[in-house]
C-alpha atoms as a PDB file:
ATOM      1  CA  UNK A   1     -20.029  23.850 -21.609  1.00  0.00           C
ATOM      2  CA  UNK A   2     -23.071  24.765 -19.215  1.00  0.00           C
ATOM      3  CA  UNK A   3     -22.397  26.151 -16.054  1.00  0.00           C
ATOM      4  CA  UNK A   4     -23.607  23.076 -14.154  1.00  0.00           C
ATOM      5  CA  UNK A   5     -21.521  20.757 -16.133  1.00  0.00           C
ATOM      6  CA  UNK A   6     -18.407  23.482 -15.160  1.00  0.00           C
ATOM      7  CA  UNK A   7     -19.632  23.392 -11.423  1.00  0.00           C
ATOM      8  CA  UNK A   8     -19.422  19.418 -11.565  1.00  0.00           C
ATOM      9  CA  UNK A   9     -15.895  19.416 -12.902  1.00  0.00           C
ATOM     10  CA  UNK A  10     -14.578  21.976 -10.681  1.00  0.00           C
ATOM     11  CA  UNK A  11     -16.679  20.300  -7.377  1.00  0.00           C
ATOM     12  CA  UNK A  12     -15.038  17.095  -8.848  1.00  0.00           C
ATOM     13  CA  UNK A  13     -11.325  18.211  -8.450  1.00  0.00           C
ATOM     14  CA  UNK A  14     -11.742  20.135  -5.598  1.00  0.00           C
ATOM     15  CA  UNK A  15     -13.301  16.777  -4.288  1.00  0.00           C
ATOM     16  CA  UNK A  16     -10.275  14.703  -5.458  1.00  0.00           C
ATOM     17  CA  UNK A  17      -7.462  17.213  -4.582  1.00  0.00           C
ATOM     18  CA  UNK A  18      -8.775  18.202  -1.375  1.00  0.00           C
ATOM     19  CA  UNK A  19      -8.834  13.884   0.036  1.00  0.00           C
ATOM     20  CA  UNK A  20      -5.205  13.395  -1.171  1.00  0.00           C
ATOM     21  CA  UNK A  21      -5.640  13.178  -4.804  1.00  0.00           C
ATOM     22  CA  UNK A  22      -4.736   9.411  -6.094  1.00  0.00           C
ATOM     23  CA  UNK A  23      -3.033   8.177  -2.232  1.00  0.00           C
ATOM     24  CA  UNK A  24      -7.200   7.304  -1.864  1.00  0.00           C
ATOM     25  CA  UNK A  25      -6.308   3.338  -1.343  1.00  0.00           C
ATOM     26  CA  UNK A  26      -6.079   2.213   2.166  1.00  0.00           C
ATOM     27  CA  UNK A  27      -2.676   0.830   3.661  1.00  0.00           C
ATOM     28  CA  UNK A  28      -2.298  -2.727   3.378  1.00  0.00           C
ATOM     29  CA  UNK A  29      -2.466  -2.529  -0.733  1.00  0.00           C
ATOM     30  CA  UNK A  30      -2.657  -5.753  -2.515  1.00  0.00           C
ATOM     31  CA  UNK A  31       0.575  -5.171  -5.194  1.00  0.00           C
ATOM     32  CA  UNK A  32      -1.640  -4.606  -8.260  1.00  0.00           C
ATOM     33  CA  UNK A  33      -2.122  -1.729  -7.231  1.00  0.00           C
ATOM     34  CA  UNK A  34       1.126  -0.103  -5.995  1.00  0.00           C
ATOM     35  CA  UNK A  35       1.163   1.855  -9.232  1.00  0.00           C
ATOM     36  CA  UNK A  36      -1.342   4.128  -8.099  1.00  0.00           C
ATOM     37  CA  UNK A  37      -0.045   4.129  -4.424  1.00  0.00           C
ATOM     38  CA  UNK A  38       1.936   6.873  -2.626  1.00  0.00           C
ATOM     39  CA  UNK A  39       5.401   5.423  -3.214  1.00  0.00           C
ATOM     40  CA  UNK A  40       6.490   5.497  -0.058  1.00  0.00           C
ATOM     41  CA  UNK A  41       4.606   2.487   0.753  1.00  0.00           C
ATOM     42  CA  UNK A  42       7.695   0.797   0.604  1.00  0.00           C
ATOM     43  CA  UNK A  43       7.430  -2.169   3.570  1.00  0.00           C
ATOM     44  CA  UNK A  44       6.979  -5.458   2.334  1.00  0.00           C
ATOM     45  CA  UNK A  45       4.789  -7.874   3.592  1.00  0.00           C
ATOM     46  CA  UNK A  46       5.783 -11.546   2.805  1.00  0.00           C
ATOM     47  CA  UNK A  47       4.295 -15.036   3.516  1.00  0.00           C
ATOM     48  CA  UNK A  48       6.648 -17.543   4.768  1.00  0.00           C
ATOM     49  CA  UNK A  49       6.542 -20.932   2.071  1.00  0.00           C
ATOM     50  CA  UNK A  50       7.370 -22.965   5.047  1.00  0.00           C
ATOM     51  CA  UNK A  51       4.995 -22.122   8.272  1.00  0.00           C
ATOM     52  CA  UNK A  52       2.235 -19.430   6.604  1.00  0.00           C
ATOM     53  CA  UNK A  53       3.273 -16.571   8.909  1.00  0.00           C
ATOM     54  CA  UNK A  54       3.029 -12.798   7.955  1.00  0.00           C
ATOM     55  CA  UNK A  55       5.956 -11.216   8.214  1.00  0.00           C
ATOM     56  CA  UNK A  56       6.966  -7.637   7.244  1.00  0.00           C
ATOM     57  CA  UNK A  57      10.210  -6.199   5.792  1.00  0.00           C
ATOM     58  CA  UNK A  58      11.501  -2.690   5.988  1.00  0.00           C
ATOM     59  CA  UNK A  59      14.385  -1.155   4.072  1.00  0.00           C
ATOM     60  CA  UNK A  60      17.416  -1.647   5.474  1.00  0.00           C
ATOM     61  CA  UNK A  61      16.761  -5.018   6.950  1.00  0.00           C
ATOM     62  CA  UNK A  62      19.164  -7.906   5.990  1.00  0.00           C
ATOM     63  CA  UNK A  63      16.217  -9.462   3.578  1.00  0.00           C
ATOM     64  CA  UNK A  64      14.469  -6.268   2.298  1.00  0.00           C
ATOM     65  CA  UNK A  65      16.276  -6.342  -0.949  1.00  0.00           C
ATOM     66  CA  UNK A  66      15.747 -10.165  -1.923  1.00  0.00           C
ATOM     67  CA  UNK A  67      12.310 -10.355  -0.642  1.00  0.00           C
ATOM     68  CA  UNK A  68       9.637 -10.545  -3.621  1.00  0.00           C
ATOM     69  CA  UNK A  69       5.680  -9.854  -3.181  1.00  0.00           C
ATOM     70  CA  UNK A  70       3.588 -12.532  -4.528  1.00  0.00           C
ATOM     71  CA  UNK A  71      -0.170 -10.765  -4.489  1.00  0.00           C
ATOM     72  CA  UNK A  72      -1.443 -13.972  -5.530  1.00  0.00           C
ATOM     73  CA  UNK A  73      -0.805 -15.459  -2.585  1.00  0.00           C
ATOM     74  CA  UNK A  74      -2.004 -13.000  -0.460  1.00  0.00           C
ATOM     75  CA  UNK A  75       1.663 -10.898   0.040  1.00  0.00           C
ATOM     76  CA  UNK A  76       1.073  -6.828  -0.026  1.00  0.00           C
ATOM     77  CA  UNK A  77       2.706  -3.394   0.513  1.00  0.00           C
ATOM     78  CA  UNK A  78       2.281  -1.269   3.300  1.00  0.00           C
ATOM     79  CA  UNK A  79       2.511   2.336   4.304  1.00  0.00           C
ATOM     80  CA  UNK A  80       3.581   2.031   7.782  1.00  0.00           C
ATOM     81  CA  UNK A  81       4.840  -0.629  10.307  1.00  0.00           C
ATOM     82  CA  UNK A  82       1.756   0.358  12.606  1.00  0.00           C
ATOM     83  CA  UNK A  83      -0.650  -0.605   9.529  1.00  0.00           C
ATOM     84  CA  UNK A  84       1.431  -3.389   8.746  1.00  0.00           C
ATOM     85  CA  UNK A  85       1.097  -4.863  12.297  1.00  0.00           C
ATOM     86  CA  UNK A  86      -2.584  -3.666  12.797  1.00  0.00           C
ATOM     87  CA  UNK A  87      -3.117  -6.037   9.703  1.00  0.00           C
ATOM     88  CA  UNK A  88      -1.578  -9.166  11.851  1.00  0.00           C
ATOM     89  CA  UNK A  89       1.607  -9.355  10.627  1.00  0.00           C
ATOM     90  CA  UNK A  90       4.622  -9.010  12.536  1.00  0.00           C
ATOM     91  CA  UNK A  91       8.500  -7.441  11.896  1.00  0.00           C
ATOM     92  CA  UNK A  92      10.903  -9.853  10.007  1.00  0.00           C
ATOM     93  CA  UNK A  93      13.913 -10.571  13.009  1.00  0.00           C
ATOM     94  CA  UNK A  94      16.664 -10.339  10.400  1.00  0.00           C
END
């Protein structure tokens, strides 16, 4: 290997390491991609079927465990409440 092609892999994992390694997708992740996601994105945001409203689900909460992310209708996961609410949606009462 030449030394510039040894340069550009070592730059290139410094690089990668150095920004967090593979937690490089913002909050709000589309479920697709929760694979590659720090797994403690664990709140759930959910659509309401009957009035469209965004609502959020932490663990612990009395729905958490039932509730079921549909990407393809727009549902994702999220890091943090504060990301989850800076997105628009709001914390599920129950």
């Amino acid at each position: 290997m030449s030394k510039f092609a040894g340069l550009v892999v070592i730059s290139s994992a410094v690089a990668f390491l150095g920004s967090g390694g593979y937690v490089l997708i913002p909050t709000g992740v589309p479920v697709g991609a929760r694979e590659v996601v720090d797994p403690k994105c664990d709140i759930k945001g959910n659509i309401s079927i009957d009035t469209g409203e965004r609502i959020y689900h932490v663990p612990g909460q009395k729905y958490y465990a039932e509730t079921r992310i549909s990407p393809e209708y727009g549902e994702q996961w999220f890091c943090s409440e504060a990301d989850a609410r800076a997105a628009g949606w709001r914390k599920s009462k129950r």
